[in-house]
N, C-alpha and C. Protein backbone atom coordinates (compact mmCIF):
# COMPACT_ATOMS: atom_id res chain seq x y z
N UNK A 1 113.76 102.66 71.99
CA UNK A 1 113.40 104.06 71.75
C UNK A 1 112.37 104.51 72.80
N UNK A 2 112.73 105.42 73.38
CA UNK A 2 111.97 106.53 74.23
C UNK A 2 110.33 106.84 73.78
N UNK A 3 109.41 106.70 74.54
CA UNK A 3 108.45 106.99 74.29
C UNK A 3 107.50 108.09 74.99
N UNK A 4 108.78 108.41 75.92
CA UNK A 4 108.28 109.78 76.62
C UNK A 4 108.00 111.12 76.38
N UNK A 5 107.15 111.56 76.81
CA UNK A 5 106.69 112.75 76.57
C UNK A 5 108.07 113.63 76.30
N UNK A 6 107.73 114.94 75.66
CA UNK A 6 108.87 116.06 75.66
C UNK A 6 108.99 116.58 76.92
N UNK A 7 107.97 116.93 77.97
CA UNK A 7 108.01 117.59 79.49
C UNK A 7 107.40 116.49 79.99
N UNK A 8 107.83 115.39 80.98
CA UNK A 8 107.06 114.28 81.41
C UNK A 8 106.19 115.54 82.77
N UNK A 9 105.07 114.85 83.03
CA UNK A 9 104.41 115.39 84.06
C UNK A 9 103.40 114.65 84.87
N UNK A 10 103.51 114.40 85.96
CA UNK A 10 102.96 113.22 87.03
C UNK A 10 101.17 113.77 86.64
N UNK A 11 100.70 112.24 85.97
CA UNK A 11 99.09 112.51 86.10
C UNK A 11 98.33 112.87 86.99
N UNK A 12 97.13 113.73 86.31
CA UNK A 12 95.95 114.19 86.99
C UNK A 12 95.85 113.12 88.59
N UNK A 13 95.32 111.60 88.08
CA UNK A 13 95.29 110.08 88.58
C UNK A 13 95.93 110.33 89.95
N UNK A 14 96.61 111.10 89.90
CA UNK A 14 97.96 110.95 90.86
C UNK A 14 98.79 112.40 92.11
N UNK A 15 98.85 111.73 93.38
CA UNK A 15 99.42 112.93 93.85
C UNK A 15 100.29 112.58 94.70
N UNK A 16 101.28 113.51 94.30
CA UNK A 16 102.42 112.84 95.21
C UNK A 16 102.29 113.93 96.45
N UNK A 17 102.60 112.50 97.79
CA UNK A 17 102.50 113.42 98.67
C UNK A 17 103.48 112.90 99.54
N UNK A 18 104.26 113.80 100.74
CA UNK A 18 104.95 113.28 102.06
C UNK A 18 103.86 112.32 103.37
N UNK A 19 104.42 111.06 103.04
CA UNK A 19 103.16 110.30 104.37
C UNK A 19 104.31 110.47 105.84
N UNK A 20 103.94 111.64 106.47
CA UNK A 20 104.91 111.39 107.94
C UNK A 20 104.64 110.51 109.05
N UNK A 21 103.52 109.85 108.93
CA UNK A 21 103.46 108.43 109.46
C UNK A 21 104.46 106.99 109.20
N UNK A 22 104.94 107.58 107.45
CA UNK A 22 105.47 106.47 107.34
C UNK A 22 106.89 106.75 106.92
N UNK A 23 107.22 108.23 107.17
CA UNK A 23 107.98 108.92 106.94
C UNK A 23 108.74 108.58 105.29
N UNK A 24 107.97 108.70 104.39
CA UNK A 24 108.17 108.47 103.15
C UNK A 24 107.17 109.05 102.11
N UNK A 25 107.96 109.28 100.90
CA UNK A 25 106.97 110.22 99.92
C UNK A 25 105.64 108.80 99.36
N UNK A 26 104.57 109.06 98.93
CA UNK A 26 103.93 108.49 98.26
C UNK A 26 103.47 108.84 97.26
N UNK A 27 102.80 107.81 95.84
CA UNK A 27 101.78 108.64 95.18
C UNK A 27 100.37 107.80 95.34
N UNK A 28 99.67 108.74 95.83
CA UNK A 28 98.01 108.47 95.96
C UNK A 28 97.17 108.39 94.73
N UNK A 29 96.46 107.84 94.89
CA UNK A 29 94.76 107.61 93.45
C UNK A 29 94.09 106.82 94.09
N UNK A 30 93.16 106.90 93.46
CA UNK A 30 91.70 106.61 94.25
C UNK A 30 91.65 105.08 94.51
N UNK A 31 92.34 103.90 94.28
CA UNK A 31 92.25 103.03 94.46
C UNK A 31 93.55 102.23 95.42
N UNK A 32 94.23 103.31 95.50
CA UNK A 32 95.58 102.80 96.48
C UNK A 32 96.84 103.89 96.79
N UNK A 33 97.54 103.61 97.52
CA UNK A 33 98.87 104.03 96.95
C UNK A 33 100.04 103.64 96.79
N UNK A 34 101.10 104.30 96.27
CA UNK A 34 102.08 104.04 95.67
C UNK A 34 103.55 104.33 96.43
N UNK A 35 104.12 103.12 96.76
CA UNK A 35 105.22 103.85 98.38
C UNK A 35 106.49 104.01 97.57
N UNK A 36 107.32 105.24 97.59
CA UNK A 36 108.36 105.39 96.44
C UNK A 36 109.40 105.65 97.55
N UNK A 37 110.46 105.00 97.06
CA UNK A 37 111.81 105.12 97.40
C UNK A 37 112.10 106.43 96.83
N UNK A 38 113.33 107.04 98.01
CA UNK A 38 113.69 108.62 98.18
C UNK A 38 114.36 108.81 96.84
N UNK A 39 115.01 108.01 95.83
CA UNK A 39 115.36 108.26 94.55
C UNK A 39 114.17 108.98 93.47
N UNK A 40 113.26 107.98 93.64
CA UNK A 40 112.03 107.95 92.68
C UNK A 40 111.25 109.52 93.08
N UNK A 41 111.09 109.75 94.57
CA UNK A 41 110.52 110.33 95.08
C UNK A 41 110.71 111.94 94.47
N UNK A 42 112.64 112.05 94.32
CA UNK A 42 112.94 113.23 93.66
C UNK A 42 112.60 113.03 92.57
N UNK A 43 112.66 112.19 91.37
CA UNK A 43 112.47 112.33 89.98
C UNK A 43 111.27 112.80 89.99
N UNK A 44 110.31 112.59 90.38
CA UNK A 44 108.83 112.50 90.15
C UNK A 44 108.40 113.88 90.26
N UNK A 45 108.91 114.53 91.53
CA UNK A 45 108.52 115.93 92.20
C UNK A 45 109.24 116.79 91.08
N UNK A 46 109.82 116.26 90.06
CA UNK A 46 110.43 117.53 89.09
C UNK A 46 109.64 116.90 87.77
N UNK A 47 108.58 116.20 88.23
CA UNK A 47 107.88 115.76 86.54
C UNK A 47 106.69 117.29 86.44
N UNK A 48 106.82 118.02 86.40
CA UNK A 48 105.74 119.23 86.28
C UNK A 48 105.14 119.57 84.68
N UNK A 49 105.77 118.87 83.94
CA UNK A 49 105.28 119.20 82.51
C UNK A 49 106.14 120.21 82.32
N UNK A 50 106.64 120.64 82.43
CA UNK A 50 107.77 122.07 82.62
C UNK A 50 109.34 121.70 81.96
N UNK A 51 109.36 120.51 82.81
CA UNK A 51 111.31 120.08 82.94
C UNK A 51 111.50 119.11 81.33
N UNK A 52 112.35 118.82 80.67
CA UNK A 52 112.39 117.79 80.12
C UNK A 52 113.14 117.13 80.70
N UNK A 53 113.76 115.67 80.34
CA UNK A 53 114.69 114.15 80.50
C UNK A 53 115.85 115.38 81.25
N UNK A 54 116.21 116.03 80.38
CA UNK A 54 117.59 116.08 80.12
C UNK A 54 117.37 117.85 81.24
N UNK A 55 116.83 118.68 81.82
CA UNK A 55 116.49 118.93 82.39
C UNK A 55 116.36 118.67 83.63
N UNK A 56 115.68 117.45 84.12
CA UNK A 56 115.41 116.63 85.38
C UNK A 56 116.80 116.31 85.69
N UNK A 57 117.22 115.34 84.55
CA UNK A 57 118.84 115.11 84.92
C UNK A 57 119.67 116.22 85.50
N UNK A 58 119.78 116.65 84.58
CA UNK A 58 120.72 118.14 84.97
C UNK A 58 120.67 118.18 86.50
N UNK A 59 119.56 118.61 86.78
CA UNK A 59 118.74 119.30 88.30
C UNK A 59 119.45 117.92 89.12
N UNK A 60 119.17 117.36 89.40
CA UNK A 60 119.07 116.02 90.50
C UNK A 60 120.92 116.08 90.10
N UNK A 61 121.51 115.81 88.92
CA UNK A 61 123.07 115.44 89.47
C UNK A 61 124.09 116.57 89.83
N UNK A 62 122.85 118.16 90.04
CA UNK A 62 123.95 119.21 90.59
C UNK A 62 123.34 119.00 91.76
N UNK A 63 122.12 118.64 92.20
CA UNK A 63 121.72 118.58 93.59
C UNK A 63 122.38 117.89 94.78
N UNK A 64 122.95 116.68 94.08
CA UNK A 64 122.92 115.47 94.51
C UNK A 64 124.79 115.55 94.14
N UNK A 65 125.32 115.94 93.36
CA UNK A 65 126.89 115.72 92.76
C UNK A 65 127.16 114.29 92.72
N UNK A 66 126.37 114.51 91.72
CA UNK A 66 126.56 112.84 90.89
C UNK A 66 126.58 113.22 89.45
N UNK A 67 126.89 111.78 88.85
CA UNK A 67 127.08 112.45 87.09
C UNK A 67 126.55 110.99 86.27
N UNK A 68 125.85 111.00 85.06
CA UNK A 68 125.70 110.01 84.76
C UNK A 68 124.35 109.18 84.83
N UNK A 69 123.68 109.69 85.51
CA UNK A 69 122.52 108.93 86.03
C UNK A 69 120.91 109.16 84.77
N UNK A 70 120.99 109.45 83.63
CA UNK A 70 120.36 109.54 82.49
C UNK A 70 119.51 108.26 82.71
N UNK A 71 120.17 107.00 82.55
CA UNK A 71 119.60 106.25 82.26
C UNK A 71 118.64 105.50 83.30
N UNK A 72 119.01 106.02 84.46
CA UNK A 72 118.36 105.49 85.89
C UNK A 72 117.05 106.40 85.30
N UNK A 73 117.34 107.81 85.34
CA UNK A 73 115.66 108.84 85.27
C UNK A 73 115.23 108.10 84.14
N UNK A 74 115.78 107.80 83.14
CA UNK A 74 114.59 107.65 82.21
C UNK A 74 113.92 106.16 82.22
N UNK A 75 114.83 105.31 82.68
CA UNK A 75 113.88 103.59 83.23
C UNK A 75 113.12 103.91 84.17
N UNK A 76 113.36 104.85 85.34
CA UNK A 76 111.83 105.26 85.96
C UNK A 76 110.97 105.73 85.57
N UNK A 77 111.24 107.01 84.58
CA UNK A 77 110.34 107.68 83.73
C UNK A 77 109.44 106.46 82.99
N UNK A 78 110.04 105.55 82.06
CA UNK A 78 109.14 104.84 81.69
C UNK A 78 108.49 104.13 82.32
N UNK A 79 109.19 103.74 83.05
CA UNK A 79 107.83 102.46 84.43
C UNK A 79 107.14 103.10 84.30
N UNK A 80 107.33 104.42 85.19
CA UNK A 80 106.23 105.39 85.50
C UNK A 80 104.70 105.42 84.49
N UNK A 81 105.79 105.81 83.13
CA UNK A 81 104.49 105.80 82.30
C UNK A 81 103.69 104.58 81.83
N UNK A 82 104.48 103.41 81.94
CA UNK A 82 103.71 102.50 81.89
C UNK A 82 103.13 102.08 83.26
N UNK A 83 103.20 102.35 83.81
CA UNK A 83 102.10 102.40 85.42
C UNK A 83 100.50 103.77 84.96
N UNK A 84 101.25 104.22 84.13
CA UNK A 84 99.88 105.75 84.54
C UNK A 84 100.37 106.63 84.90
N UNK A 85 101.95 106.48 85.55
CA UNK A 85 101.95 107.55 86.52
C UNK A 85 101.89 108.73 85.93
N UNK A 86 103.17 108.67 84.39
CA UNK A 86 103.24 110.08 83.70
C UNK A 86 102.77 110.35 82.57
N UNK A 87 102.19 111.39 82.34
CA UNK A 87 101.12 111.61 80.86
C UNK A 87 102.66 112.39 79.95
């Protein structure tokens, strides 16, 4: 069972940013950062507190024309939140 928020949204802790040095998205906090693969990179940038699961999904498999991929967003979603990343 899901323990995610109703609108997941990337913590305060946390900012995702483009590193063009390393030509890859990251998320920053004060003690390191976090190097995300271009998958992760989209899920995250639609965590605004705004979108829900099913929402995010939607968005990314008309973006992308893919179908199916529920269960990929939401095993990141949870890492995520068990990392900190999402409140």
């Amino acid at each position: 069972m899901s323990t995610l928020p109703p609108h997941p949204r990337l913590s305060r802790r946390f900012r995702l940013q483009y590193e063009e040095a390393q030509q890859r998205w990251v998320l920053l906090y004060p003690e390191g950062m976090v190097q995300l693969n271009q998958s992760a990179a989209e899920i995250l940038q639609r965590c605004n507190g705004e979108r829900s699961l099913e929402a995010i999904v939607t968005e990314l498999e008309t973006a992308f024309g893919v179908a199916g991929i529920t269960p990929e967003v939401q095993a990141l979603l949870e890492e995520g939140q068990r990392r900190g990343w999402i409140d």
